[in-house]
C-alpha atoms as a PDB file:
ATOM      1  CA  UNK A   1      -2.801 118.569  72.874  1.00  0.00           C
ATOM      2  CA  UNK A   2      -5.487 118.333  75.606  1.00  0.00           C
ATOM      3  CA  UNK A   3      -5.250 119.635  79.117  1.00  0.00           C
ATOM      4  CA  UNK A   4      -4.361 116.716  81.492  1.00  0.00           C
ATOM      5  CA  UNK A   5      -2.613 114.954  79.182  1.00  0.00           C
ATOM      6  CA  UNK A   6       0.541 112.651  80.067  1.00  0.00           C
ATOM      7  CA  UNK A   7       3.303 113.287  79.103  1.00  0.00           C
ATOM      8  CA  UNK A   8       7.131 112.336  79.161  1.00  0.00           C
ATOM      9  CA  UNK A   9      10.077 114.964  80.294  1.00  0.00           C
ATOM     10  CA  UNK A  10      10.811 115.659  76.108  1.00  0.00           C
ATOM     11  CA  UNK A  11       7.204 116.503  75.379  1.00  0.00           C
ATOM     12  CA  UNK A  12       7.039 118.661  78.743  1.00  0.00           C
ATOM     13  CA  UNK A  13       9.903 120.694  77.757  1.00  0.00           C
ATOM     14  CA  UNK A  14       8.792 121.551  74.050  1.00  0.00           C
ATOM     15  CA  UNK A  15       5.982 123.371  75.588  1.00  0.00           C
ATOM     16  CA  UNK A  16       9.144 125.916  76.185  1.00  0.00           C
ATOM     17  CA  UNK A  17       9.235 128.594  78.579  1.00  0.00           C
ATOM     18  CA  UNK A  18       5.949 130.025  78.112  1.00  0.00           C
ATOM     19  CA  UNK A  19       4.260 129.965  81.365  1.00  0.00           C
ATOM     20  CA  UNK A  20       0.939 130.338  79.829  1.00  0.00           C
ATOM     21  CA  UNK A  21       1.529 126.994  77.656  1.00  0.00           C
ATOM     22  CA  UNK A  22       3.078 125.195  80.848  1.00  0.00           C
ATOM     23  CA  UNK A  23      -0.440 126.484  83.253  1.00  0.00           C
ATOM     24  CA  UNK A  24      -2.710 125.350  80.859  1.00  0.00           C
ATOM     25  CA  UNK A  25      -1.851 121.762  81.210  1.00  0.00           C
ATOM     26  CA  UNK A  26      -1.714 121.830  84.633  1.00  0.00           C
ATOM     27  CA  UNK A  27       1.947 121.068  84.946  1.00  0.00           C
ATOM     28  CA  UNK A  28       4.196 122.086  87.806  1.00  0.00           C
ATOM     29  CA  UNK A  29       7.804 121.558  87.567  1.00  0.00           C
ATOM     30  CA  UNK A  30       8.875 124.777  89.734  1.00  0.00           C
ATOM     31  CA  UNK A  31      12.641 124.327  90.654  1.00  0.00           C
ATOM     32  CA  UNK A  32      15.634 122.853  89.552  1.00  0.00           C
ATOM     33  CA  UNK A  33      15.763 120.036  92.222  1.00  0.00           C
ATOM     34  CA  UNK A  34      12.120 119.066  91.252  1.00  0.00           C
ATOM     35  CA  UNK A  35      13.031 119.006  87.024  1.00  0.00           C
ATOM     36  CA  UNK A  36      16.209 117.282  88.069  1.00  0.00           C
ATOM     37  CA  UNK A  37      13.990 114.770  89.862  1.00  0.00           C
ATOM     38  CA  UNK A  38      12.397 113.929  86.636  1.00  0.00           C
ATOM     39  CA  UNK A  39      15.276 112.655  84.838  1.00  0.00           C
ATOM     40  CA  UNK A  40      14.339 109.594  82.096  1.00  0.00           C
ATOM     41  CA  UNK A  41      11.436 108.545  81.602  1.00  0.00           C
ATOM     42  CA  UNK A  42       9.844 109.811  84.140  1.00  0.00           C
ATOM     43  CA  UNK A  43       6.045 110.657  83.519  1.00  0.00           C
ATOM     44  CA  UNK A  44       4.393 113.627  84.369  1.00  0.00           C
ATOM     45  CA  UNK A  45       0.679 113.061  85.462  1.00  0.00           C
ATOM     46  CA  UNK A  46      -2.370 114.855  86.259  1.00  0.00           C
ATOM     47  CA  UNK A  47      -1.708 117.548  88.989  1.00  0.00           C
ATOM     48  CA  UNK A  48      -1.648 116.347  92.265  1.00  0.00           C
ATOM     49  CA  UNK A  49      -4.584 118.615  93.803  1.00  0.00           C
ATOM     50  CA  UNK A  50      -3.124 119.521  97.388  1.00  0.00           C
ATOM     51  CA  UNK A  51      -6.086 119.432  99.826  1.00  0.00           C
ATOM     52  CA  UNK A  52      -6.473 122.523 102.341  1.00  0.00           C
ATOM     53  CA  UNK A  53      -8.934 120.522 104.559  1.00  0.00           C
ATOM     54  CA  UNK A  54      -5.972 118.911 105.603  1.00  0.00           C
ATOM     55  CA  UNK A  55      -5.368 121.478 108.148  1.00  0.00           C
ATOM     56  CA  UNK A  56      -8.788 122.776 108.682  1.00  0.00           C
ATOM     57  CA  UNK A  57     -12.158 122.824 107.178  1.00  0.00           C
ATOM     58  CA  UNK A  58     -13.699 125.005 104.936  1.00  0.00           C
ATOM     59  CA  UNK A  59     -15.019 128.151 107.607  1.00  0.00           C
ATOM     60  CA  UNK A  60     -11.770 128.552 109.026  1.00  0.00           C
ATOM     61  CA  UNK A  61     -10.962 130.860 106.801  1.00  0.00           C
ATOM     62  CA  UNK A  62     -14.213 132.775 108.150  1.00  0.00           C
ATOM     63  CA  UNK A  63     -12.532 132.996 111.697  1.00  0.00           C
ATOM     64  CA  UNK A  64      -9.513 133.127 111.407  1.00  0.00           C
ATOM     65  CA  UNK A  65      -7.679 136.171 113.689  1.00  0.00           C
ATOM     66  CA  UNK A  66      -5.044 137.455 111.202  1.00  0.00           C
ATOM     67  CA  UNK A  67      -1.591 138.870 112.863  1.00  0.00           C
ATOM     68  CA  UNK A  68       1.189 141.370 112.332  1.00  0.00           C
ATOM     69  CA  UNK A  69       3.310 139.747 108.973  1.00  0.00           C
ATOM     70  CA  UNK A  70       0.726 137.474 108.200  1.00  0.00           C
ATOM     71  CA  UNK A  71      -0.002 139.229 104.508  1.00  0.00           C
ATOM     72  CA  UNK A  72       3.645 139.173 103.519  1.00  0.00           C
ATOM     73  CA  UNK A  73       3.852 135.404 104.802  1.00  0.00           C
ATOM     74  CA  UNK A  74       0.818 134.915 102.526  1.00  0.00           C
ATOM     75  CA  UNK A  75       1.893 136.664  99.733  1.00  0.00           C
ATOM     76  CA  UNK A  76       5.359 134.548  99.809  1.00  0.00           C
ATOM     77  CA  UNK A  77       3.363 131.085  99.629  1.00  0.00           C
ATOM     78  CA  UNK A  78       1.467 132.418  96.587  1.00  0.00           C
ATOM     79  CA  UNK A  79       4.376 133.814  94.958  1.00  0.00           C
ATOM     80  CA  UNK A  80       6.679 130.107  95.721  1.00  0.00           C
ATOM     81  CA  UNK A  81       4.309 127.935  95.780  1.00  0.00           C
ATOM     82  CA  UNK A  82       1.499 127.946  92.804  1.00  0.00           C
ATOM     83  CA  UNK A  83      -0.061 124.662  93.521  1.00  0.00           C
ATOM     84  CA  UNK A  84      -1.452 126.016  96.698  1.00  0.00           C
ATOM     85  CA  UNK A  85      -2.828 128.911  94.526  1.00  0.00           C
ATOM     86  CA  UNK A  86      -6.788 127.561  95.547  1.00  0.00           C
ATOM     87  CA  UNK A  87      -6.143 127.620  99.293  1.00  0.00           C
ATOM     88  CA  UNK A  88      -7.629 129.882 101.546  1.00  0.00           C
ATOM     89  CA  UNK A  89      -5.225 132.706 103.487  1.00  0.00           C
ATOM     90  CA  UNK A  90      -6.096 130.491 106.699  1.00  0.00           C
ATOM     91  CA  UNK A  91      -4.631 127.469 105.435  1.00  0.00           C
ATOM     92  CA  UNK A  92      -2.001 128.780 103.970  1.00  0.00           C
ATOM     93  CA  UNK A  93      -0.999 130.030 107.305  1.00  0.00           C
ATOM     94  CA  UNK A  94      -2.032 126.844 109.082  1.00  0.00           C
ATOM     95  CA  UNK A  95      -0.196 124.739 107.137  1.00  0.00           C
ATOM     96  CA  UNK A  96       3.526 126.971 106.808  1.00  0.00           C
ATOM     97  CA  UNK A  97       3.107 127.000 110.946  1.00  0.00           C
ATOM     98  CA  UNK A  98       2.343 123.251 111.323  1.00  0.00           C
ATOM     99  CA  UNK A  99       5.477 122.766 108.682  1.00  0.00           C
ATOM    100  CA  UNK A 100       7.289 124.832 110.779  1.00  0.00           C
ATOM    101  CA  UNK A 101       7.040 123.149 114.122  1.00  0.00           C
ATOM    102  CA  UNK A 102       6.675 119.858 112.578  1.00  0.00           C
ATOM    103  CA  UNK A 103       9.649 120.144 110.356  1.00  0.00           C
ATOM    104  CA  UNK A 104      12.263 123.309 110.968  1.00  0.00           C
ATOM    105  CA  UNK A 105      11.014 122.616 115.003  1.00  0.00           C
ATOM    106  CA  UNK A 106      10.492 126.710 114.942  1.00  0.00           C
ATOM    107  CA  UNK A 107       7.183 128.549 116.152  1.00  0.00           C
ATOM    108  CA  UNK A 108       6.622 129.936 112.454  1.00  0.00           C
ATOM    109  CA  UNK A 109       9.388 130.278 110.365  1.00  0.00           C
ATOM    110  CA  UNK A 110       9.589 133.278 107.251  1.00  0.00           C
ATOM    111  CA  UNK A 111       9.214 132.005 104.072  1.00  0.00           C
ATOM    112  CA  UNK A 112      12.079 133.051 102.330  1.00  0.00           C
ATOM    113  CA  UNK A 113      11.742 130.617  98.568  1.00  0.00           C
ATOM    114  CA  UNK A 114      10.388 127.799  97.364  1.00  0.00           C
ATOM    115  CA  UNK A 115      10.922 124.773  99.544  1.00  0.00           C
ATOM    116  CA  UNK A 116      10.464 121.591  98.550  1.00  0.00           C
ATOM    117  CA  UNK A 117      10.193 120.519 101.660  1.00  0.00           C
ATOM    118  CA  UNK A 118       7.176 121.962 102.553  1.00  0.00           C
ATOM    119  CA  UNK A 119       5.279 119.826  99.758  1.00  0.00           C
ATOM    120  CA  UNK A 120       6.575 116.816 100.750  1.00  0.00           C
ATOM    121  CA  UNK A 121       4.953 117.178 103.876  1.00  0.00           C
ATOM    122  CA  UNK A 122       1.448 118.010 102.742  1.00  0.00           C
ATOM    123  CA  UNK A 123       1.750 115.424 100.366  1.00  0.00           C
ATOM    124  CA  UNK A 124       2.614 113.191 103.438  1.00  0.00           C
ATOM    125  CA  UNK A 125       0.156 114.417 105.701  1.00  0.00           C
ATOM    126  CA  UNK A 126      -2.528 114.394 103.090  1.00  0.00           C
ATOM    127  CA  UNK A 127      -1.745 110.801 101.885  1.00  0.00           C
ATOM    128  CA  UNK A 128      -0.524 109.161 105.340  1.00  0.00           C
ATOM    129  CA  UNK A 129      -2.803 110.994 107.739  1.00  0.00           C
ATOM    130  CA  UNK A 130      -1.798 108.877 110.597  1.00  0.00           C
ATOM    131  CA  UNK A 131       1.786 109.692 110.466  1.00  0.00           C
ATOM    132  CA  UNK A 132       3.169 111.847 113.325  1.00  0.00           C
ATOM    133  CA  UNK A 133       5.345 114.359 113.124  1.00  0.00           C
ATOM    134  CA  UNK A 134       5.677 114.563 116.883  1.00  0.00           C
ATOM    135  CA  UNK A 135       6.663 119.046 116.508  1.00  0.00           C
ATOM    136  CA  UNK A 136      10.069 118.433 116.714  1.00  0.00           C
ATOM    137  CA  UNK A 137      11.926 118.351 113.312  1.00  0.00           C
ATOM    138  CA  UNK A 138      12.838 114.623 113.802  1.00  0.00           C
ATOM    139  CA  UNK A 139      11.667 114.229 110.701  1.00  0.00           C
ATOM    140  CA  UNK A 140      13.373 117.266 108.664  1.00  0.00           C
ATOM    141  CA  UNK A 141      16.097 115.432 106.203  1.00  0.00           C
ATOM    142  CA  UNK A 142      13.283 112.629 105.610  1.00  0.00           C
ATOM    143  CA  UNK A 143      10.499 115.069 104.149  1.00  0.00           C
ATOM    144  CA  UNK A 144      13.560 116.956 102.386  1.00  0.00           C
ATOM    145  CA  UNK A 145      14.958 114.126 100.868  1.00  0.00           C
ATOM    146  CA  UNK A 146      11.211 113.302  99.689  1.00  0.00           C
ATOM    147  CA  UNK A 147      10.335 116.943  98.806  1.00  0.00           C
ATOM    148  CA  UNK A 148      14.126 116.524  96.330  1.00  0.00           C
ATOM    149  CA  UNK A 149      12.104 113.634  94.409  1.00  0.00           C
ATOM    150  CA  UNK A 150       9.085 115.548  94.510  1.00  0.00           C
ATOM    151  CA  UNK A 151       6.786 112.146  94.665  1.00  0.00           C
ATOM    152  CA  UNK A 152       3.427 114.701  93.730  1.00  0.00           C
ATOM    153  CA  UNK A 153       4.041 114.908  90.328  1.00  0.00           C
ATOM    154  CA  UNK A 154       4.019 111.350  89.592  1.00  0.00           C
ATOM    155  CA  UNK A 155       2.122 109.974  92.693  1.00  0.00           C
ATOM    156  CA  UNK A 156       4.309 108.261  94.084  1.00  0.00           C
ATOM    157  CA  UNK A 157       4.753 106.072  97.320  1.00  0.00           C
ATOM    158  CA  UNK A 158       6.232 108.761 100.546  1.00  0.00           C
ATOM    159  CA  UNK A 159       8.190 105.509 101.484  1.00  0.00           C
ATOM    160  CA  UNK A 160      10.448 104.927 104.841  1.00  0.00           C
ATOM    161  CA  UNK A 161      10.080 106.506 107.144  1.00  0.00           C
ATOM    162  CA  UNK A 162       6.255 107.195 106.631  1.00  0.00           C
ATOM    163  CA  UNK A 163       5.862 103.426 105.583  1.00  0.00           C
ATOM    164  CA  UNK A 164       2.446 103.489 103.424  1.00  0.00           C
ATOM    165  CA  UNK A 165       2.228 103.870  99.532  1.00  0.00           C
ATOM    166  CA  UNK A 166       0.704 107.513  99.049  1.00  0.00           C
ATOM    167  CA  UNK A 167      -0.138 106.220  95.129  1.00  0.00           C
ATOM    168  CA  UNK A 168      -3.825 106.110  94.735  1.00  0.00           C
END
């Protein structure tokens, strides 16, 4: 089998547990709710390739004034979230505090596990860049409602509230 392949939920799943197997075709189903997403015949696609430019360019990671916590907030994303594995330190940050104000209406929350959540809003603010948030969480049960369907594996449409297909 060649690396970015398609293939259906059956095929995924007889790659078996080995991580190594599962990495080499570039194919992320991390959590339950995300595999449970995928129910049928669902099709799993080429990676969706998060862009960090999203919330900065390339240099920031040059300037960027690190803080107290920031390397075990860092080392959380890496650890629960693989697809960001390519991102910069900076953007990692960047991004968890713009999902935090934007979404859990915090400052900068901890990362505690894998959220979905999270995801679904890159994904949205990647592929509907002139959605707004507004920083207040009004959006919070939207993205994780989207994040539970996990639309990046298949590229699909964010659809309501963020009203644009994200499918390119």
């Amino acid at each position: 089998m060649e690396n970015n392949t398609t293939l259906n939920l059956d095929e995924y799943h007889k790659l078996g547990p080995d991580p190594a197997a599962v990495m080499s075709h570039k194919f992320y189903l991390k959590s339950r709710a995300e595999r449970d997403a995928r129910q049928g015949n669902a099709m799993v696609t080429t990676p969706y390739r998060f862009d960090q430019n999203v919330f900065g360019c390339d240099d920031m990671a040059d300037t960027w004034v690190f803080g107290p916590g920031d390397a075990e907030t860092i080392a959380a994303m890496r650890q629960f979230f693989p697809e960001l594995n390519e991102w910069s330190d900076a953007h990692l940050l960047a991004a968890w505090g713009s999902y935090s104000q934007d979404i859990l209406a915090v400052n900068f929350a901890d990362v505690r596990d894998r959220d979905t959540g999270l995801l679904a809003y890159l994904y949205v603010r990647q592929e509907v860049p002139h959605f707004e948030f507004g920083g207040t969480g009004l959006y919070n049960t939207d993205i994780w409602d989207l994040g539970e369907t996990a639309p990046w594996l298949t590229h699909a449409p964010c659809g309501a509230p963020f009203n644009s297909p994200c499918a390119r």
